[in-house]
Protein backbone atom coordinates (compact mmCIF):
# COMPACT_ATOMS: atom_id res chain seq x y z
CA UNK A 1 17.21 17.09 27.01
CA UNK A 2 14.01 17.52 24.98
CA UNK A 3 11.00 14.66 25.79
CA UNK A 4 11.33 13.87 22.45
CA UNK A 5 15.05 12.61 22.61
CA UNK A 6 14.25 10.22 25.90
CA UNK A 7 12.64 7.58 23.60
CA UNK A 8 14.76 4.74 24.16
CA UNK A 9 16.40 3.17 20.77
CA UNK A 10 15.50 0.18 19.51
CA UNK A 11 18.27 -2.15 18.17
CA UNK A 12 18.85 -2.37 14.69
CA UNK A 13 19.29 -6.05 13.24
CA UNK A 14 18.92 -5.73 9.80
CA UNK A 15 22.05 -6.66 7.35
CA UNK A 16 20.96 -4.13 4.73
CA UNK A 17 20.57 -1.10 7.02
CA UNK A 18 24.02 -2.07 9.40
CA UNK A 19 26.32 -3.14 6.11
CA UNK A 20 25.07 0.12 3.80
CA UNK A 21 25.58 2.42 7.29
CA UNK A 22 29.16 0.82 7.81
CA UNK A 23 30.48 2.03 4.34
CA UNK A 24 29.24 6.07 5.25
CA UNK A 25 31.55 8.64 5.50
CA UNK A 26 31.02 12.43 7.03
CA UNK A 27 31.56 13.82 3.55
CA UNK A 28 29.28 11.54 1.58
CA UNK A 29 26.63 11.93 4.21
CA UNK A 30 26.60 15.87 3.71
CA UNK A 31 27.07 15.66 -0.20
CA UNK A 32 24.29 13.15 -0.79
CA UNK A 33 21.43 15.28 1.96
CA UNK A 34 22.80 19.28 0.39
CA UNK A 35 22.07 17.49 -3.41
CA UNK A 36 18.65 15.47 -2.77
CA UNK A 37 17.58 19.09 -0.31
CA UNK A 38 18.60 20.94 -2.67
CA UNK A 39 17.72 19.15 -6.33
CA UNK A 40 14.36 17.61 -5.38
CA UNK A 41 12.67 19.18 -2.96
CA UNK A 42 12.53 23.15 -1.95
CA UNK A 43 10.06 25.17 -0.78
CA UNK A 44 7.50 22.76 -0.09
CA UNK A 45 9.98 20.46 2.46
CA UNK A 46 11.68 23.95 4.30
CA UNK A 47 7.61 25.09 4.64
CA UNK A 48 6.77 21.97 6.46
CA UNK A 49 10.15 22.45 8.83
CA UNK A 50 8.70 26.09 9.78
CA UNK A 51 5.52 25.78 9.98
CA UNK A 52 5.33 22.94 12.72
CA UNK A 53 3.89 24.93 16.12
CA UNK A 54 4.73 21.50 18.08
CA UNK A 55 0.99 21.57 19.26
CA UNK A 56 0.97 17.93 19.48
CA UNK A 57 -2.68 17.40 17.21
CA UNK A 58 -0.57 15.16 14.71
CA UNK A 59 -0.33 12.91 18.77
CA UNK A 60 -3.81 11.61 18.40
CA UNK A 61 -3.77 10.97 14.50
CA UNK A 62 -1.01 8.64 14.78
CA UNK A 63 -1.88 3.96 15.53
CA UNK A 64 1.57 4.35 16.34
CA UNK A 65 1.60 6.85 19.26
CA UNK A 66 -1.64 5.91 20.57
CA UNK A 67 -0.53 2.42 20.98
CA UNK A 68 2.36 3.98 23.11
CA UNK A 69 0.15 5.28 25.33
CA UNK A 70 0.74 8.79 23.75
CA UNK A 71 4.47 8.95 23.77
CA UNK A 72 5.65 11.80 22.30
CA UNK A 73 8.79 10.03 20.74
CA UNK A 74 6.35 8.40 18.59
CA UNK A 75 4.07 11.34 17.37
CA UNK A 76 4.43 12.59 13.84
CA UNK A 77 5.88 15.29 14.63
CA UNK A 78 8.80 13.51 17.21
CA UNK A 79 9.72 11.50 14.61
CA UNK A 80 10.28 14.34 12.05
CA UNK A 81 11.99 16.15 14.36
CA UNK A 82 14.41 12.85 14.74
CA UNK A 83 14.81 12.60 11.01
CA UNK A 84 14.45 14.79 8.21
CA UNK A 85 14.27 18.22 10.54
CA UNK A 86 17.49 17.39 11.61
CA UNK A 87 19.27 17.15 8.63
CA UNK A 88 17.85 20.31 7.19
CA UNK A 89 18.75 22.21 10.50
CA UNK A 90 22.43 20.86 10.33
CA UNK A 91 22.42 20.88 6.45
CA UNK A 92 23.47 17.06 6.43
CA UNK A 93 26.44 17.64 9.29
CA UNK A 94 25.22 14.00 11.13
CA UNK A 95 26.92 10.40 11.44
CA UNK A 96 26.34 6.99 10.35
CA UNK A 97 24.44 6.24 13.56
CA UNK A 98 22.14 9.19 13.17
CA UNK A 99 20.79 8.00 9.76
CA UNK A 100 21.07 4.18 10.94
CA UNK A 101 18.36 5.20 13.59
CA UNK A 102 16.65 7.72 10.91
CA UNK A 103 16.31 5.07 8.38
CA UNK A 104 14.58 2.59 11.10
CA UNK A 105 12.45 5.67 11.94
CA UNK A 106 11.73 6.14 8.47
CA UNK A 107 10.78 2.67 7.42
CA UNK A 108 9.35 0.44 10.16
CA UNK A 109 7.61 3.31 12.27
CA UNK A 110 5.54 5.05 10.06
CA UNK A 111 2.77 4.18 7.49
CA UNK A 112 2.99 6.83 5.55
CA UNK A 113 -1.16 7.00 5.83
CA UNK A 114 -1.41 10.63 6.05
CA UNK A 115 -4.37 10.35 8.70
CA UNK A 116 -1.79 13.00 10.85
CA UNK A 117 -2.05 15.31 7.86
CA UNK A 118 -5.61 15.66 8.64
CA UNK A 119 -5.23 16.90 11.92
CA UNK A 120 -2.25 19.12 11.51
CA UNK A 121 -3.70 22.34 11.49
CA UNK A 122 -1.61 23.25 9.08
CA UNK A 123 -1.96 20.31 6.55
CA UNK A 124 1.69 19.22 7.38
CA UNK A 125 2.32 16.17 4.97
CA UNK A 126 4.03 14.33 7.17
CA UNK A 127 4.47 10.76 4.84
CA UNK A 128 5.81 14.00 2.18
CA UNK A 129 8.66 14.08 4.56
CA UNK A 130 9.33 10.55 5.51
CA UNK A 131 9.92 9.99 2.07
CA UNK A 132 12.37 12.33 1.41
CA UNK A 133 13.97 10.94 4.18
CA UNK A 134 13.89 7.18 2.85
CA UNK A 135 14.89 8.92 -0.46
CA UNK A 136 18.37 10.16 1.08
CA UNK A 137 18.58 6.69 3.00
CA UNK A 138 18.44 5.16 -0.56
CA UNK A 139 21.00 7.08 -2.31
CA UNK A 140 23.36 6.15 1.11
CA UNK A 141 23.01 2.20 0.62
CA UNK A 142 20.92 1.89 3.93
CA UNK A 143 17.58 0.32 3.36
CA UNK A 144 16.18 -2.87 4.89
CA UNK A 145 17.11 -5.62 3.50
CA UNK A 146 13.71 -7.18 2.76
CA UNK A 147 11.99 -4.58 0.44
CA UNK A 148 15.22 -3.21 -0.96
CA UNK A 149 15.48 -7.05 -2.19
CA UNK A 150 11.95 -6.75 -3.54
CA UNK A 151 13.30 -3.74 -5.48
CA UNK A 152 15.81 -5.57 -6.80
CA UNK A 153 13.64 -7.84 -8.00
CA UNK A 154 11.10 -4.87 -9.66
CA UNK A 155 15.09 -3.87 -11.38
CA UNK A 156 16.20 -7.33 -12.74
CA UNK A 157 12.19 -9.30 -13.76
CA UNK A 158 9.79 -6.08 -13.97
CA UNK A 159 7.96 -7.20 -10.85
CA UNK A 160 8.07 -8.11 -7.59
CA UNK A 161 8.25 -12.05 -7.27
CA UNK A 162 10.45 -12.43 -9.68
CA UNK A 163 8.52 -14.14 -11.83
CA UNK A 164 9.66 -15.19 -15.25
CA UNK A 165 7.63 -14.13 -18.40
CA UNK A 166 7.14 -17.83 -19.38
CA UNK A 167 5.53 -18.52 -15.69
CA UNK A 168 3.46 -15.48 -15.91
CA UNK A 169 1.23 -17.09 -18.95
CA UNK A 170 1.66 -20.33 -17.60
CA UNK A 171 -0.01 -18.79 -14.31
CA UNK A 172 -3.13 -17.43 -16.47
CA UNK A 173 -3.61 -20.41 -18.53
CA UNK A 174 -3.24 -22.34 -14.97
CA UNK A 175 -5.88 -20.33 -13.90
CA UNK A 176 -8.12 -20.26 -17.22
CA UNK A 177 -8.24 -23.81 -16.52
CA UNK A 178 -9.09 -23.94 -12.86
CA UNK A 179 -12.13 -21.72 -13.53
CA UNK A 180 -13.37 -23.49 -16.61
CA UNK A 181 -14.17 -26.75 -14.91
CA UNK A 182 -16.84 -24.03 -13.03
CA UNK A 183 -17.42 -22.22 -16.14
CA UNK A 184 -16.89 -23.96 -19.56
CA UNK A 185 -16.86 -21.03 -21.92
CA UNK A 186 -14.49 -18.93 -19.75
CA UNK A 187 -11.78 -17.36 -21.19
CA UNK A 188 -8.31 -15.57 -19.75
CA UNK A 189 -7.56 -13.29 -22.78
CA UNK A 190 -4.16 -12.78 -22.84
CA UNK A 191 -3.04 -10.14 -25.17
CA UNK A 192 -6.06 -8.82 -26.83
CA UNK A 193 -5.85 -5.60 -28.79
CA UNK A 194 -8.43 -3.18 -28.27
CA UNK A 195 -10.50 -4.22 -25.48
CA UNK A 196 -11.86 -2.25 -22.71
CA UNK A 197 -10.27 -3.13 -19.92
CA UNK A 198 -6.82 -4.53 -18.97
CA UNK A 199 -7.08 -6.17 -16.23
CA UNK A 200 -4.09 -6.06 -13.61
CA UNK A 201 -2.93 -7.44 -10.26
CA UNK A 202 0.31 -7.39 -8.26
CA UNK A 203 3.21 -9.81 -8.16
CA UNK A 204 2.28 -11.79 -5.10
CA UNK A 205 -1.31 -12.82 -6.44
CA UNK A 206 0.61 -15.14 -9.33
CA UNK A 207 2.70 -16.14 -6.72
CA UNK A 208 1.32 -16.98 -3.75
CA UNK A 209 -2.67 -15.87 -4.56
CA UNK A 210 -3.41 -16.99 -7.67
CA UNK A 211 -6.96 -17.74 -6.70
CA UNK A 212 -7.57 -13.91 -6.64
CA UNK A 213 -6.91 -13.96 -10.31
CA UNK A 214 -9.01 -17.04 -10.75
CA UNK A 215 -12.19 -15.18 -8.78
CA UNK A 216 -11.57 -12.02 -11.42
CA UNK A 217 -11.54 -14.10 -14.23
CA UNK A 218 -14.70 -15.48 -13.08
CA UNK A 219 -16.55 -11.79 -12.13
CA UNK A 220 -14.98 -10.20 -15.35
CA UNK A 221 -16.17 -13.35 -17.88
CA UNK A 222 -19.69 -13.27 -16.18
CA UNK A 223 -19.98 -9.34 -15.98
CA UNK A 224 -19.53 -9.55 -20.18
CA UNK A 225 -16.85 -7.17 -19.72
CA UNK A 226 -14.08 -6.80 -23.06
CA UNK A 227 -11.20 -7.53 -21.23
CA UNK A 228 -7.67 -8.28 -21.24
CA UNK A 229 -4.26 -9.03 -19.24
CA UNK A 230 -0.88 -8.45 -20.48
CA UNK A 231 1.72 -11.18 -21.84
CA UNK A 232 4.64 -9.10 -20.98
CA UNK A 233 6.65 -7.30 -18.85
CA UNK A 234 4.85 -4.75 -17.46
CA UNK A 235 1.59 -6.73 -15.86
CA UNK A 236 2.74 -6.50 -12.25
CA UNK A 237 1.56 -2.65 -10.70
CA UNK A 238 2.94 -2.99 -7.11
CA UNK A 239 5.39 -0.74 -6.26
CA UNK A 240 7.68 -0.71 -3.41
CA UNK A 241 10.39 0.80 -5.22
CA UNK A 242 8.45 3.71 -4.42
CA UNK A 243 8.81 3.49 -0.76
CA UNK A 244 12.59 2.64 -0.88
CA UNK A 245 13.34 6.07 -2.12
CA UNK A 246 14.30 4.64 -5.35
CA UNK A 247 12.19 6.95 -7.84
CA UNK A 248 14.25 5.89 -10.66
CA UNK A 249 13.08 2.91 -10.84
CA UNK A 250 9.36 3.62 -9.63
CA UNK A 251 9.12 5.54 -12.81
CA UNK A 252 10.22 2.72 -15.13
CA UNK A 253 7.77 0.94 -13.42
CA UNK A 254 4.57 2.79 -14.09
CA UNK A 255 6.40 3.35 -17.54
CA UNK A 256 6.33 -0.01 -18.21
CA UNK A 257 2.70 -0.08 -17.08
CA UNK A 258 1.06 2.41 -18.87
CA UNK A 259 2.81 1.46 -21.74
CA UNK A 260 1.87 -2.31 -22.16
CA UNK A 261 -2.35 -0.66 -22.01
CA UNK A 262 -1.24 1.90 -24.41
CA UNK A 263 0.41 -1.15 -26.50
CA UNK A 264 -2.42 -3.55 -26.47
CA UNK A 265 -4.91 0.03 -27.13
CA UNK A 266 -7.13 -0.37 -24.30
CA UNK A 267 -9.24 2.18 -22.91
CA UNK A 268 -8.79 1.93 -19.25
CA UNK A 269 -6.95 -0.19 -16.43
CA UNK A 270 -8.64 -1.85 -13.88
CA UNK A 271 -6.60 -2.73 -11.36
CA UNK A 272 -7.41 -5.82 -8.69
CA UNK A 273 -7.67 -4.83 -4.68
CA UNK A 274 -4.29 -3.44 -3.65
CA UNK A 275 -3.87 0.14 -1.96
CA UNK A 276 -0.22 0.81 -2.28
CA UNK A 277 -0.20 -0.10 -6.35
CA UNK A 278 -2.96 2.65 -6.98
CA UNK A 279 -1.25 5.43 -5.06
CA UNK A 280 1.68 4.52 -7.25
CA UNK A 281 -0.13 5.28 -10.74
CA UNK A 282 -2.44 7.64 -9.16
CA UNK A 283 -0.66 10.18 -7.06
CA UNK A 284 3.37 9.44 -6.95
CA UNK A 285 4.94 7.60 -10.10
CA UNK A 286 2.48 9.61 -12.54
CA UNK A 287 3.85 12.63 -11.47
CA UNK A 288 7.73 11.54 -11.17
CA UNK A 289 7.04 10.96 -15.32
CA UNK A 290 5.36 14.16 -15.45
CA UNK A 291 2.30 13.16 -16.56
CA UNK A 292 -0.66 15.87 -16.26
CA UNK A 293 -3.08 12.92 -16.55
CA UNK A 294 -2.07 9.25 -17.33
CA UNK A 295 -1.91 7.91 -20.70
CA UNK A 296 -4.79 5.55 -19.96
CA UNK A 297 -7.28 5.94 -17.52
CA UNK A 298 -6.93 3.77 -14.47
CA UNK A 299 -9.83 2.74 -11.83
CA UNK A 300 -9.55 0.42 -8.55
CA UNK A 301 -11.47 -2.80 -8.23
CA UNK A 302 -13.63 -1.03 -5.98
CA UNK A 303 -14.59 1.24 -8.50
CA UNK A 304 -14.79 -1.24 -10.63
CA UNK A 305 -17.23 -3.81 -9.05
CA UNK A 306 -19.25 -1.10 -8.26
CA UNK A 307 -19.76 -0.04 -11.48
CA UNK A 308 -21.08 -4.13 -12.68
CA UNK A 309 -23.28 -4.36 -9.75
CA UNK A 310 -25.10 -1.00 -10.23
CA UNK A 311 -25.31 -1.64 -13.71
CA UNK A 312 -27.08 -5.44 -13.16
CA UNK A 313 -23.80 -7.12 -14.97
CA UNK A 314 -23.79 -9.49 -12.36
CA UNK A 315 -26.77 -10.34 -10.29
CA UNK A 316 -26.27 -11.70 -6.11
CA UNK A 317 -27.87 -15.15 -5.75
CA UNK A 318 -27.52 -14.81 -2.28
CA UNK A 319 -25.61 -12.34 0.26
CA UNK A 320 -22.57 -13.35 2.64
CA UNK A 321 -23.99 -14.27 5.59
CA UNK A 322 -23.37 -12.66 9.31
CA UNK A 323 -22.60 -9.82 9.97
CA UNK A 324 -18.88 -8.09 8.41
CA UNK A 325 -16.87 -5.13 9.32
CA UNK A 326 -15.19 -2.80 6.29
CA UNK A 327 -11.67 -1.83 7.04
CA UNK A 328 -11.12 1.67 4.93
CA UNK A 329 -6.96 1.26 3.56
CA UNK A 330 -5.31 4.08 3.34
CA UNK A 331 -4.63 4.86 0.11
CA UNK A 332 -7.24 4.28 -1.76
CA UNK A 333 -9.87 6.13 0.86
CA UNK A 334 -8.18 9.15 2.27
CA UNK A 335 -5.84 8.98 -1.22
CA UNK A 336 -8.94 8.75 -3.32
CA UNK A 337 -12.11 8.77 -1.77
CA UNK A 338 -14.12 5.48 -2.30
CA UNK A 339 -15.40 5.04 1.46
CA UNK A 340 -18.67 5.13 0.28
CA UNK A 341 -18.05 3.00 -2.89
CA UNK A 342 -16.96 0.17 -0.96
CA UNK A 343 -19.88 0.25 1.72
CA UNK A 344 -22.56 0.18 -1.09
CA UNK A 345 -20.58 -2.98 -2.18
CA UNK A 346 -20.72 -4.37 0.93
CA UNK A 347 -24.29 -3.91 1.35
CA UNK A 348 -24.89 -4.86 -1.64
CA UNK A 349 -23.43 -7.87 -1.20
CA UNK A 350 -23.37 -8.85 2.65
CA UNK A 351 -26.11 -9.25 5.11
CA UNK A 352 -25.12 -6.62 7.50
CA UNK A 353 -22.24 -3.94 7.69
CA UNK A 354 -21.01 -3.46 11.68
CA UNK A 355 -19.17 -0.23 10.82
CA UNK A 356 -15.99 -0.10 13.00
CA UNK A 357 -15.09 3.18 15.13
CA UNK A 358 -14.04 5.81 13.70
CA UNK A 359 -14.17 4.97 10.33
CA UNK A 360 -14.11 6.04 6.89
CA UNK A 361 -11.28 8.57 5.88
CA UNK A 362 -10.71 8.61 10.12
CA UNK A 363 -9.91 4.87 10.18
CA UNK A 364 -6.51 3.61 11.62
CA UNK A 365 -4.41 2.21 9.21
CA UNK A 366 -3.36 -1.50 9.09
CA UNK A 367 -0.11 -0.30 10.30
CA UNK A 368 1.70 -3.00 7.41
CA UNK A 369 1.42 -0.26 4.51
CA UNK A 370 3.77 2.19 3.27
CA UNK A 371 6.44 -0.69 2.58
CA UNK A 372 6.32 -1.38 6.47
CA UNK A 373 5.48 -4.97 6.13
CA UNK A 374 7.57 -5.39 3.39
CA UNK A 375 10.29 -4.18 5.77
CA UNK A 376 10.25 -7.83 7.00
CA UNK A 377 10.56 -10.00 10.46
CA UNK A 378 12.58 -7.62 11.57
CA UNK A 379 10.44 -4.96 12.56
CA UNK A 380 7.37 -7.44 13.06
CA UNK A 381 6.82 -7.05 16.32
CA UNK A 382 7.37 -3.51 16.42
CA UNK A 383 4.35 -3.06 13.95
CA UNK A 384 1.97 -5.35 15.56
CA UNK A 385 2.50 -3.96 19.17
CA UNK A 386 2.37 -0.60 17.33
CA UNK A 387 -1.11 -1.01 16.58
CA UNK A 388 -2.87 -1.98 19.36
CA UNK A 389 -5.62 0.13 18.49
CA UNK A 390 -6.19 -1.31 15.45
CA UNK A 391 -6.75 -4.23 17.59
CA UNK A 392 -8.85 -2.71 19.90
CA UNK A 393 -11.21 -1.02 17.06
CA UNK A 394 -11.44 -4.83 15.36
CA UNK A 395 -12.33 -6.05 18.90
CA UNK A 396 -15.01 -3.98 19.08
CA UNK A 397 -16.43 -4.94 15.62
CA UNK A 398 -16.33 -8.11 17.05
CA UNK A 399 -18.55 -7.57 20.14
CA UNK A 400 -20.92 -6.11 17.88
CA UNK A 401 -21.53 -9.44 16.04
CA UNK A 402 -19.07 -8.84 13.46
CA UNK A 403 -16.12 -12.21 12.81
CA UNK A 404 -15.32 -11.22 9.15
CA UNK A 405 -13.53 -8.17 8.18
CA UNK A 406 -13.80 -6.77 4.75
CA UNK A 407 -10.29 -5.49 3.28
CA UNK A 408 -10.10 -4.41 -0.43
CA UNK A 409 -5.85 -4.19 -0.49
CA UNK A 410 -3.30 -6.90 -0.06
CA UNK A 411 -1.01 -5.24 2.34
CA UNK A 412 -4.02 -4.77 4.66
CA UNK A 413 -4.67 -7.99 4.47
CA UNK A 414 -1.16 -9.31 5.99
CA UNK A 415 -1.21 -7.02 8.37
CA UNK A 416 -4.70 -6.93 9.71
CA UNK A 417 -4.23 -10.57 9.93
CA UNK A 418 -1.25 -10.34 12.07
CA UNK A 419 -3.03 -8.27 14.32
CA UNK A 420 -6.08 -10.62 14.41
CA UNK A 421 -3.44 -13.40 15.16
CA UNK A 422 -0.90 -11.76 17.53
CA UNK A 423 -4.06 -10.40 20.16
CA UNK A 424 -5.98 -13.54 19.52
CA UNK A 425 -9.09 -12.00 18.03
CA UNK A 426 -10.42 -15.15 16.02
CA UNK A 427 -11.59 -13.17 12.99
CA UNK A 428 -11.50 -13.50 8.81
CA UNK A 429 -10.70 -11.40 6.18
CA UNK A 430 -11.45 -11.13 2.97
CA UNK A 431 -11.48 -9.32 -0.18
CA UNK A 432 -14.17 -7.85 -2.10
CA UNK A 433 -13.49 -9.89 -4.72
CA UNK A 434 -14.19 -13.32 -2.37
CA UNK A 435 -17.58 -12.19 -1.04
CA UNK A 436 -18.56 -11.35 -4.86
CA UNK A 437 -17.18 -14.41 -6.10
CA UNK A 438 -19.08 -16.53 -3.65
CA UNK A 439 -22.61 -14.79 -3.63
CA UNK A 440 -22.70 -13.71 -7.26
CA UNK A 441 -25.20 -16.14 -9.88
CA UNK A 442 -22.40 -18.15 -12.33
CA UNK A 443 -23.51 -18.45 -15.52
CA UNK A 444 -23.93 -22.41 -16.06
């Protein structure tokens, strides 16, 4: 028996995952793998199979195998091997209990963060491959229950709350006249042709964070910015249909998306802190549509606040006090690069920056993105005891003076502070957008 096999299998609890794997067959098993390995993905997935050397440098890449004290089940490559290798070596030829496990493997033990591609010696995109494995769970029926309900909602509302378009504007307006009381002359535009920017956030900030879009409105009307947010269906840019597997529907998505800007004839999107809703229009459901470029250009708040504060749109009354640490997510620093764009914020905007270790594109991730938080209480525990060096890195932040971690993405934020909560680590987080907010000068 290989190492890799002696990993001991964790129970599977989940209704979605155990009612979709009852209904499987042999014969639908093999016809659905042979049509999604043979229609979708080719050379680049049977490269990746043969070029693995089982070297074991994807080991020390990976929150989730350095948390298990370097068990190989839980490397990268151990995981492949226990998923997607096996069903190109046997051409689909498995049971229902083999993608059961596969699925859980699939979903709720890997982030998808790519920080193993950067070790691989060969470049191996590993989160390539867990994807086309979540991709073959979809078309089987056997996804957890909790995001594959959040995709259901994307399918039936256009967004992930389910929020009704009548509760969307009444959301905005809510909002417009929260921030008013601070600032008089500030206005939500809601539908505006021709302006700038449009201006848009995921489904849970309406829902359950609606001060985030309260704190834009507030940066944006004081940064003199032309701005606007949709009325309609197509406001909401998170995503998780794209980690279900479900590319159908990812691609109506960003459709819908890029659609409403080109609609309302704006010349770029600015899109508020989230990680996973930028790799959707940036690297995955732009290229699903085939789109060379987007329609309209899109930039990340990061990006974006950057831009105002070099530019002396807003001015910094006074800076967040203490000490903060900068957690770098995922997607939008080794997907696009803005490590340095967010520490200039920071410093621009905070006393001191304790940088945490290692950092930048090296950083662990949160261990809650790539739709595993979204996965559910489930699999909880197995992602916070996953990352204990996540924990460990934010404890010594903390030592250094830092109790407030920085986190421009929402996902991070759950999961960072499930981490802070489950090893007792008595530290904030916050967004980008609430240090601004509270140090910038408000026009009276």
């Amino acid at each position: 028996m290989s190492q890799v096999a002696l990993k001991k299998e964790t129970p599977v609890s989940d209704d979605g995952m155990l009612k979709g794997a009852a209904k499987l067959t042999p014969e639908k098993i093999r016809e659905t793998v042979r049509k999604v390995l043979d229609g979708e993905t080719g050379a680049r997935l049977k490269t990746y199979a043969a070029m693995c050397a089982r070297c074991g440098m994807c080991s020390d890449a990976c929150h989730f195998c350095l948390s298990h004290d370097r068990d190989p089940a839980w490397s990268p490559a151990g995981k492949v091997k226990r998923t997607i290798w096996e069903l190109v070596r046997t051409g689909g030829k498995v049971d229902a209990e083999f993608i059961l496990d596969a699925c859980r493997i699939a979903h709720t033990e890997c982030n998808l963060c790519k920080r193993c591609a950067m070790y691989c010696p060969f470049g191996i995109d590993v989160a390539y491959m867990m994807l086309v494995m979540r991709r073959i769970c979809h078309k089987l029926g056997v996804t957890p229950q909790y995001i594959q309900d959040t995709a259901h909602s994307h399918s039936a509302t256009m967004n992930q709350m389910w929020v009704k378009e009548d509760e969307w504007i009444d959301s905005l307006q809510w909002q417009e006249d929260e921030a008013r009381e601070e600032m008089p002359n500030l206005r939500i535009p809601i539908e505006k042709e021709g302006a700038d920017i449009m201006y848009s956030v995921i489904g849970p900030e309406p829902k359950f964070r609606a001060q985030l879009i309260y704190q834009a409105a507030v940066i944006l009307n004081a940064s003199g910015v032309d701005w606007t947010m949709p009325g309609t269906p197509g406001w909401d840019n998170s995503d998780m249909c794209m980690y279900t597997g479900d590319n159908e529907m990812m691609g109506r998505l960003k459709r819908a998306h890029f659609d409403t800007a080109v609609r309302l004839r704006v010349s770029r999107i600015v899109m508020g802190e989230c990680g996973h809703a930028f790799r959707s229009v940036h690297d995955m459901g732009n290229r699903w549509l085939g789109y060379r470029q987007p329609p309209v250009p899109v930039i990340h708040a990061v990006e974006f606040y950057h831009e105002i504060l070099k530019q002396g749109r807003i001015k910094i009354a006074k800076k967040f006090e203490g000490p903060v640490t900068l957690h770098d997510p995922c997607n939008i620093v080794r997907g696009h690069g803005l490590h340095e764009m967010a520490r200039e914020v920071v410093r621009l905007t905070c006393d001191e920056l304790i940088e945490m270790h290692p950092n930048r594109e090296h950083n662990y991730c949160c261990s809650a993105g790539g739709g595993v938080i979204n996965c559910g209480p489930p699999f909880k525990t197995s992602r916070v005891v996953g990352n204990r060096v996540k924990a460990e890195q934010l404890f010594a932040a903390k030592a250094r003076g830092a109790k407030t971690v920085v986190a421009p993405c929402h996902n991070c934020h759950g999961g960072l502070e499930d981490i802070i909560h489950h090893y007792g680590l008595g530290m904030d987080v916050k967004f980008l957008g609430d240090i601004i907010y509270s140090c910038m000068e408000k026009p009276e």
